[in-house]
Protein backbone atom coordinates (compact mmCIF):
# COMPACT_ATOMS: atom_id res chain seq x y z
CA UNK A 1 40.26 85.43 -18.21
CA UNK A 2 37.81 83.97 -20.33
CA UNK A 3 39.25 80.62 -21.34
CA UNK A 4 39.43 79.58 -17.74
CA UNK A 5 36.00 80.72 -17.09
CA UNK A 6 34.62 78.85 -20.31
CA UNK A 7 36.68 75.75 -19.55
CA UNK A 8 35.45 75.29 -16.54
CA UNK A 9 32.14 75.97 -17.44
CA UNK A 10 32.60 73.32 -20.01
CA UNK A 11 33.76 71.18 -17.71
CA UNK A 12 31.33 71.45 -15.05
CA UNK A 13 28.69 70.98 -17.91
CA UNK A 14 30.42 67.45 -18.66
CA UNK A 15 30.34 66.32 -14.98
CA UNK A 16 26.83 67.42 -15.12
CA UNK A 17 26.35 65.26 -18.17
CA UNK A 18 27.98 62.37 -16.70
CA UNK A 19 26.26 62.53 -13.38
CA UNK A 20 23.09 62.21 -14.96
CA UNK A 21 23.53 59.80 -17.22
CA UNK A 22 24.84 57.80 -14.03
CA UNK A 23 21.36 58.40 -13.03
CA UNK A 24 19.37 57.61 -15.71
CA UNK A 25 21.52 54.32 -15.83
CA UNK A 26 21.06 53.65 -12.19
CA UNK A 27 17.13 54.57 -11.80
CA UNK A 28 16.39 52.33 -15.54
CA UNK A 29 18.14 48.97 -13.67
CA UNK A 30 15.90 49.54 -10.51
CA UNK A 31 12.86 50.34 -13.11
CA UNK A 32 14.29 46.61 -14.54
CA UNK A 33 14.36 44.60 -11.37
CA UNK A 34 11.29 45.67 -10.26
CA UNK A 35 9.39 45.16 -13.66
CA UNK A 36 10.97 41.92 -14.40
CA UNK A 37 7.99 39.50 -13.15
CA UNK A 38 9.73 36.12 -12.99
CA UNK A 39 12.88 35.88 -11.44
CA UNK A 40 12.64 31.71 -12.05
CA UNK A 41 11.19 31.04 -15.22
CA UNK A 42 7.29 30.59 -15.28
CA UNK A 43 6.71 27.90 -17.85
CA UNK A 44 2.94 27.83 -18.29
CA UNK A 45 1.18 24.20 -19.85
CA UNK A 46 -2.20 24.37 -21.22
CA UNK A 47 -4.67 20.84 -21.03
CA UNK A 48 -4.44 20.53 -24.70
CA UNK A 49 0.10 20.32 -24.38
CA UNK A 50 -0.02 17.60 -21.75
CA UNK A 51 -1.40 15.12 -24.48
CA UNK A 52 -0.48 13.67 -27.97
CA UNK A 53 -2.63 11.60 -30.18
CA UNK A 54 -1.55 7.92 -31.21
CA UNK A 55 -2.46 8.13 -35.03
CA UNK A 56 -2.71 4.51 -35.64
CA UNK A 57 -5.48 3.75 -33.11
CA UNK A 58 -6.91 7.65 -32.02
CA UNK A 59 -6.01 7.00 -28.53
CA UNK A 60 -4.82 9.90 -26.46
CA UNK A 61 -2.24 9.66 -24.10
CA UNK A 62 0.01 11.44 -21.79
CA UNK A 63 3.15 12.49 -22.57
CA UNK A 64 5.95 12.15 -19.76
CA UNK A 65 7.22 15.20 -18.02
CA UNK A 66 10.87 16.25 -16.99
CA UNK A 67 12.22 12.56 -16.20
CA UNK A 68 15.32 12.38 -14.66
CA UNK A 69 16.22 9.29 -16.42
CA UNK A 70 15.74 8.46 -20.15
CA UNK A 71 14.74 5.20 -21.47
CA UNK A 72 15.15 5.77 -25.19
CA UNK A 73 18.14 6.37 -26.59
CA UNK A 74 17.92 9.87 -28.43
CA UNK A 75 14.83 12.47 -28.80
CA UNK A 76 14.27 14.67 -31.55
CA UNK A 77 12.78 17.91 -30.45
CA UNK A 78 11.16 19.95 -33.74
CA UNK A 79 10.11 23.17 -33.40
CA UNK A 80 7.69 24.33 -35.96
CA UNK A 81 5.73 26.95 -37.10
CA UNK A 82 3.41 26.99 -40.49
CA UNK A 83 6.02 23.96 -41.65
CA UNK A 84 3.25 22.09 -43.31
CA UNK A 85 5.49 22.07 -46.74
CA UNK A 86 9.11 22.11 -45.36
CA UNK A 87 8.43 19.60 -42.60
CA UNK A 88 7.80 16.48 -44.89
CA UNK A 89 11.47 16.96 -46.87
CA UNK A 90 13.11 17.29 -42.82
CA UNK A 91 11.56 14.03 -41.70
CA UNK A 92 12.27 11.88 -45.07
CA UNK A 93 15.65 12.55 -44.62
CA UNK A 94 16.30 12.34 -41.28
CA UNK A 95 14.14 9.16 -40.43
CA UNK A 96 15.90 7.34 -43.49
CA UNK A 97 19.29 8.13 -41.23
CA UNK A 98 17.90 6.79 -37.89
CA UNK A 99 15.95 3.48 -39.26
CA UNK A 100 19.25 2.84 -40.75
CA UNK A 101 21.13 3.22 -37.44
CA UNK A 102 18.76 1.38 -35.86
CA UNK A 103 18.72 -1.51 -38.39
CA UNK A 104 22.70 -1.70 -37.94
CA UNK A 105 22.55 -0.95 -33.62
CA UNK A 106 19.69 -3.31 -32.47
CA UNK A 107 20.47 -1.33 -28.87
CA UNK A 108 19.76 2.38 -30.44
CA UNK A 109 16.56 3.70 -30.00
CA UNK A 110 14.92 7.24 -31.08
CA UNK A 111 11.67 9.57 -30.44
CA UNK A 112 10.79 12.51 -32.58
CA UNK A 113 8.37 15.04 -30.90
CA UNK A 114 7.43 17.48 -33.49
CA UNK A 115 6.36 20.59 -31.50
CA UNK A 116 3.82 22.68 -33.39
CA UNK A 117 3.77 26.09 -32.00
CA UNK A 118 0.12 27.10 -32.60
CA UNK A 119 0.57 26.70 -36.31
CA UNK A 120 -2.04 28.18 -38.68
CA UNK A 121 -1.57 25.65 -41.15
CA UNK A 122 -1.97 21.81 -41.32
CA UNK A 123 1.54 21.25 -39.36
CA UNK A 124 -0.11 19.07 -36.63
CA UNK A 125 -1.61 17.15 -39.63
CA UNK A 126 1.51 16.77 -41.36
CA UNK A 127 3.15 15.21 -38.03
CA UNK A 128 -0.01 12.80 -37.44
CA UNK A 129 0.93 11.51 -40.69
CA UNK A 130 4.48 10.26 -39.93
CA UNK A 131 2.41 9.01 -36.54
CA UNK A 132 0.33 6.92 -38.16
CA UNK A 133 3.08 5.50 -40.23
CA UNK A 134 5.91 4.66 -37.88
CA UNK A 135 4.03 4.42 -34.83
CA UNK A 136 3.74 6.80 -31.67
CA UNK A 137 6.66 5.70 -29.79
CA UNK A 138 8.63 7.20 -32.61
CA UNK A 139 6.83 10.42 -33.63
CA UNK A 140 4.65 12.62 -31.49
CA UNK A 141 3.27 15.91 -31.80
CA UNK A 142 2.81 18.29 -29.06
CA UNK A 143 0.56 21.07 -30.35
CA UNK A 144 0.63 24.18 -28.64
CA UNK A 145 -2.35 26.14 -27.44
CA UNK A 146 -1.35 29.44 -28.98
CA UNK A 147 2.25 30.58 -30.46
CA UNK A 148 5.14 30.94 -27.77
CA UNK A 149 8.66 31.32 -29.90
CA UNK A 150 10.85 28.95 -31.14
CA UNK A 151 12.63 28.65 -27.34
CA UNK A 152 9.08 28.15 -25.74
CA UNK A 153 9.00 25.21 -27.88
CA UNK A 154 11.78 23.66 -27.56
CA UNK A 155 11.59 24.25 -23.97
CA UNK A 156 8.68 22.27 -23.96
CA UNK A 157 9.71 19.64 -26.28
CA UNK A 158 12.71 18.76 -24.42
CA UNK A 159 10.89 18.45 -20.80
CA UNK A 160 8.02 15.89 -22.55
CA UNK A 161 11.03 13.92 -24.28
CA UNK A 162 12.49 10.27 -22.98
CA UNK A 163 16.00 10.90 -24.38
CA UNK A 164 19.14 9.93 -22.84
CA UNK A 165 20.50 12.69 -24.95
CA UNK A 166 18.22 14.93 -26.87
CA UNK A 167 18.78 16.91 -30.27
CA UNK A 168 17.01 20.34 -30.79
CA UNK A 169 16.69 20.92 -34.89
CA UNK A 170 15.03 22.75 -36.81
CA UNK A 171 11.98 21.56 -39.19
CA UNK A 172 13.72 23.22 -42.34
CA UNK A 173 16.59 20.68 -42.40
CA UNK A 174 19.09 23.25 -43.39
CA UNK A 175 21.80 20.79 -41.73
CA UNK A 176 22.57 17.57 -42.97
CA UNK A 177 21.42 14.99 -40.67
CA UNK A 178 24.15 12.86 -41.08
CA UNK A 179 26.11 15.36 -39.38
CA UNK A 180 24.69 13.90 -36.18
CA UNK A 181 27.28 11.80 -36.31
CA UNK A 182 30.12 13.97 -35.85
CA UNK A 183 28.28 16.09 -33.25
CA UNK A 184 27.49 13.05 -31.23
CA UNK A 185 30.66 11.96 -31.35
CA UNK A 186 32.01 15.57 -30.22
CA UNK A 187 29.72 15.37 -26.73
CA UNK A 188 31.16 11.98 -26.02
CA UNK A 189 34.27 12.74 -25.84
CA UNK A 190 33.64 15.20 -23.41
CA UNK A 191 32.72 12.21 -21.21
CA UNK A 192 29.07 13.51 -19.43
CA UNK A 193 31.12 16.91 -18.75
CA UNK A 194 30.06 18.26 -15.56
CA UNK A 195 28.23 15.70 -13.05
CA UNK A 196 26.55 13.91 -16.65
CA UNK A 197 25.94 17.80 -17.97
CA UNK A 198 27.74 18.58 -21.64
CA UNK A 199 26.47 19.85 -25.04
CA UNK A 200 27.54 20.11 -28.31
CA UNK A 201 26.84 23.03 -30.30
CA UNK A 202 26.75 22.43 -34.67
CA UNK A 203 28.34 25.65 -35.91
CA UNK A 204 28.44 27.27 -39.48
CA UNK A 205 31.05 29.15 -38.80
CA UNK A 206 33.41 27.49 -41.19
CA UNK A 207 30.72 28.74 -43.81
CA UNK A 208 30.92 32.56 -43.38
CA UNK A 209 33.30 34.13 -46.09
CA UNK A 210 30.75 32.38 -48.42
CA UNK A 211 27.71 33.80 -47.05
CA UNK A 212 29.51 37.07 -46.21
CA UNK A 213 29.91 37.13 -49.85
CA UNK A 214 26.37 36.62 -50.99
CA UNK A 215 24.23 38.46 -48.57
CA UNK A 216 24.29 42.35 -48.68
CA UNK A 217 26.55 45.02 -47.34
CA UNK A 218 23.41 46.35 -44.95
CA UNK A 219 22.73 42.43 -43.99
CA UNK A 220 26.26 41.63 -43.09
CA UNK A 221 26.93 44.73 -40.92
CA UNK A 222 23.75 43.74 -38.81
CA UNK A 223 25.41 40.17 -38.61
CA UNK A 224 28.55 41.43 -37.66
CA UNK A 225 27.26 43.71 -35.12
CA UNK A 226 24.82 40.78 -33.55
CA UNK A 227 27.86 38.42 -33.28
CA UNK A 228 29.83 41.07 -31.54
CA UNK A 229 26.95 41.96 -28.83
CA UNK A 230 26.65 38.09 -28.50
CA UNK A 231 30.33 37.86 -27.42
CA UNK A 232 30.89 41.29 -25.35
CA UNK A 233 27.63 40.88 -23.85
CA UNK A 234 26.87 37.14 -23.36
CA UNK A 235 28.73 34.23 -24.85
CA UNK A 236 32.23 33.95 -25.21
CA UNK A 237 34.09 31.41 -27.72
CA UNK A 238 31.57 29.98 -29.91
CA UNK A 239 31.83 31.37 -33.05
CA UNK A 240 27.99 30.67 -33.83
CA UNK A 241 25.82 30.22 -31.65
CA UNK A 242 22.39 30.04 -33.80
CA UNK A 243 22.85 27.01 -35.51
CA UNK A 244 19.86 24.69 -34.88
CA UNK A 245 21.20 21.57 -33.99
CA UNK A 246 22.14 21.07 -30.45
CA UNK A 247 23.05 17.71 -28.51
CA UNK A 248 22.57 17.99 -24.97
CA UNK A 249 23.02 15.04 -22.34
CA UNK A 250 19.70 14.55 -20.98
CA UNK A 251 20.40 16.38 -17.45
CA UNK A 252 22.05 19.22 -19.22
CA UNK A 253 19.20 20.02 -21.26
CA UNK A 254 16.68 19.56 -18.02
CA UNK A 255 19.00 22.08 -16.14
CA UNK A 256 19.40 24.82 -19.10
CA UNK A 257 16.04 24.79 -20.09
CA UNK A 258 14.49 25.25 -16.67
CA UNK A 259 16.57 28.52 -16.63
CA UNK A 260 15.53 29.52 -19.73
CA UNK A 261 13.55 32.92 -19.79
CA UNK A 262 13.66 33.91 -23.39
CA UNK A 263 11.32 32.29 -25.49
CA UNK A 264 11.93 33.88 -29.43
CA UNK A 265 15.14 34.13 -30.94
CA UNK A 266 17.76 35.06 -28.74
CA UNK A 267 16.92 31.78 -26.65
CA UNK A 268 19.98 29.97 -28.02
CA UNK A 269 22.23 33.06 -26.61
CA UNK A 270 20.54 32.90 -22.98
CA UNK A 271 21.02 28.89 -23.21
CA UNK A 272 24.91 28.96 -23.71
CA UNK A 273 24.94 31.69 -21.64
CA UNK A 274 23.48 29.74 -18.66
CA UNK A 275 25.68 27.11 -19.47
CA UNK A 276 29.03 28.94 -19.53
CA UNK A 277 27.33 30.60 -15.77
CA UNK A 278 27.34 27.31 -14.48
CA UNK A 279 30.21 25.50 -15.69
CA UNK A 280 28.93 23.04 -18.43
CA UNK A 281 31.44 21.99 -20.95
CA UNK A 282 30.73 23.15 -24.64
CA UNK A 283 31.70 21.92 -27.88
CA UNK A 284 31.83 23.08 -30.88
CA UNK A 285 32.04 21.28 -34.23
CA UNK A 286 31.31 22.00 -37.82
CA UNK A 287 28.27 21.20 -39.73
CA UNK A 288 26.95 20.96 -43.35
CA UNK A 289 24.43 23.33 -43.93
CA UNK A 290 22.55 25.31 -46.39
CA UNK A 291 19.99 28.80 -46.77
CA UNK A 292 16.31 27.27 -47.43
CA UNK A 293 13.26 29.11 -48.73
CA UNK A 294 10.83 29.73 -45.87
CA UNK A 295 12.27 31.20 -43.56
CA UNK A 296 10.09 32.75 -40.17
CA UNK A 297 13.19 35.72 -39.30
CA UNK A 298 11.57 39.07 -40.40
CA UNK A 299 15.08 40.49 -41.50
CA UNK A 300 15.37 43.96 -39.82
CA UNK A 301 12.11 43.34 -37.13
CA UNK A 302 14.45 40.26 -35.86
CA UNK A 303 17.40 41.72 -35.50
CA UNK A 304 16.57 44.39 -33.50
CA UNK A 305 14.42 41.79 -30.94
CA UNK A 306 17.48 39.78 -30.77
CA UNK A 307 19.44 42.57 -30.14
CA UNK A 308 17.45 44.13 -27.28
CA UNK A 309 16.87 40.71 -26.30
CA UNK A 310 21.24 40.29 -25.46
CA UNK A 311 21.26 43.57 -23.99
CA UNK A 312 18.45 42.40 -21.37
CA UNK A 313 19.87 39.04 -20.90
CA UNK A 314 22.58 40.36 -19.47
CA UNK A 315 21.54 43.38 -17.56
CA UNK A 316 18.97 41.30 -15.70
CA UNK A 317 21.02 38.72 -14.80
CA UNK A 318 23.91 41.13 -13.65
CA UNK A 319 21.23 43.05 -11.25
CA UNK A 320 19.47 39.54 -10.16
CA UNK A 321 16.27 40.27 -12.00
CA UNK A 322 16.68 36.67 -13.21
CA UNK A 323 17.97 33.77 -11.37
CA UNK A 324 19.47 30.38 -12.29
CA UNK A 325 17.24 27.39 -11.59
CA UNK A 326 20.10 24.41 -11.14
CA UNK A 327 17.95 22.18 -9.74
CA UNK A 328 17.39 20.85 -12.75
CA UNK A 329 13.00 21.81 -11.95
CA UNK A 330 10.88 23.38 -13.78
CA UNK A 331 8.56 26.05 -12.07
CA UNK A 332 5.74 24.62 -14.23
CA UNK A 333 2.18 25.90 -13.60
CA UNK A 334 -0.99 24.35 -15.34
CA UNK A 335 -3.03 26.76 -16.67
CA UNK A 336 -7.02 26.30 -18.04
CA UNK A 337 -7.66 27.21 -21.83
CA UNK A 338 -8.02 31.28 -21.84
């Protein structure tokens, strides 16, 4: 008589259990919705962000804001924080590649907007420089009011841009610019994609069993376990999707970006994952790249952001806490200096 007794007490116990975990599971999404402020992204522009300075002659102008069409050929956006010393090598190379395409394709025209994300350092400085030399309809620096993320300033960059298509990378130049090529080619042949949307997506993966092998056992478990809560949670098929070099047609990266809720370092995730939401065709293609000396990631702090940072992404948009903006417009409000 007493195993019955105890097995259903057991039992009961587990129902119990499982009940209130139901609970708990059910009353934290309602605590979600209801504490998630912005179900369209808020993106918030200080007086300071709506200008850049033309270096050669100290006049201040305007910069455009989320045009529909583009009437230069490709924009750079550069996010950068405290890059005073790694910026200079990323713009050396990469401007020796695009005068050179330019010299060879009279048609081919480029912008770099160097986005300095309330930098403590002489960043904006450093991007004045390459302003004064090569004019300001080829470099311009958008200095922010106070730090945002890396996502918040791309976000940014990309809406004040005049490219036809526009490249995110990152100031380190960990990828070889030359690569450009082969990504640019890549988006093409996806021929605009969906209604002129498409993006092409640089990826390291081909790189991993060598930096599997170098990093630590503790570092590649926490890499393991972020690319597996990027796929079951978020983004399927693309092997990486944290590379920093991204070629969007110009309406693709209007749409994604005025979706775009995260603002730190998970913002590439929610970006493909708004993408893959609403249809727009993805590619994928290899890229040179190498581990430089600088870099902003706090190893373990990071991680864990980025992780809770997938686990929200999806929860919120599962329960409608967040909502797509397809439109293609940006629910911008200007804000006075606080």
């Amino acid at each position: 008589m007493v195993i019955p007794i105890i097995g259903c007490t057991l039992t009961a116990a587990f129902q119990c259990l499982v009940l209130l975990g139901l609970l708990v599971i059910f009353l934290g999404l309602i605590i979600l919705y209801w504490t998630t402020t912005d179900k369209i992204p808020v993106i918030k522009r200080y007086p300071k962000e709506k200008i850049f300075c033309d270096a050669k002659t100290d006049e201040t102008k305007e910069f455009p804001f989320n045009e529909s069409n583009g009437d230069v050929s490709l924009s750079l956006v550069v996010p950068a924080y405290n890059e005073e010393e790694r910026l200079p090598i990323m713009l050396d190379e990469t401007l020796e590649y695009l005068e050179n395409k330019q010299k060879s394709d009279s048609s081919f025209t480029y912008e770099i907007i160097i986005v300095d994300d309330g930098s403590k350092d002489k960043t904006t400085q450093v991007g004045l420089g390459y302003c004064k030399k090569y004019g300001s309809e080829k470099i311009r620096v958008l200095t922010f009011h106070k730090n945002r993320g890396k996502g918040g300033a791309v976000r940014m960059g990309v809406f004040c841009s005049r490219g036809q298509k526009i490249l995110m990378v990152d100031a380190d130049g960990a990828t070889k610019f030359s690569d450009l090529q082969h990504v640019d080619k890549a988006l093409d042949e996806l021929k605009g994609g969906k209604n002129g949307m498409a993006l092409c997506v640089g990826s390291r993966a081909h790189l991993q069993d060598d930096a599997v092998a170098q990093r630590s056992f503790f570092r590649n478990i926490l890499m393991f376990g972020f690319h597996f809560l990027v796929s079951f949670l978020c983004v399927k098929d693309i092997k990486d999707t944290q590379c920093g070099f991204k070629l969007f047609t110009r309406k693709a990266a209007l749409t994604l970006f005025s979706s775009l809720h995260v603002e730190r370092w998970a913002f590439d995730v929610e970006l493909l994952y708004i993408a893959q939401r609403l249809g727009i065709p993805i590619e994928e293609k290899a890229v040179n790249w190498q581990e430089i000396d600088g870099s902003k990631m706090v190893p373990i702090f990071s991680w864990i952001q980025m992780g809770k940072d997938l686990l929200l992404i999806r929860a919120r948009y599962v329960i409608g806490a967040w909502a797509l903006q397809p439109s293609g417009q940006p629910n911008l409000v200007d804000v006075d200096e606080d």
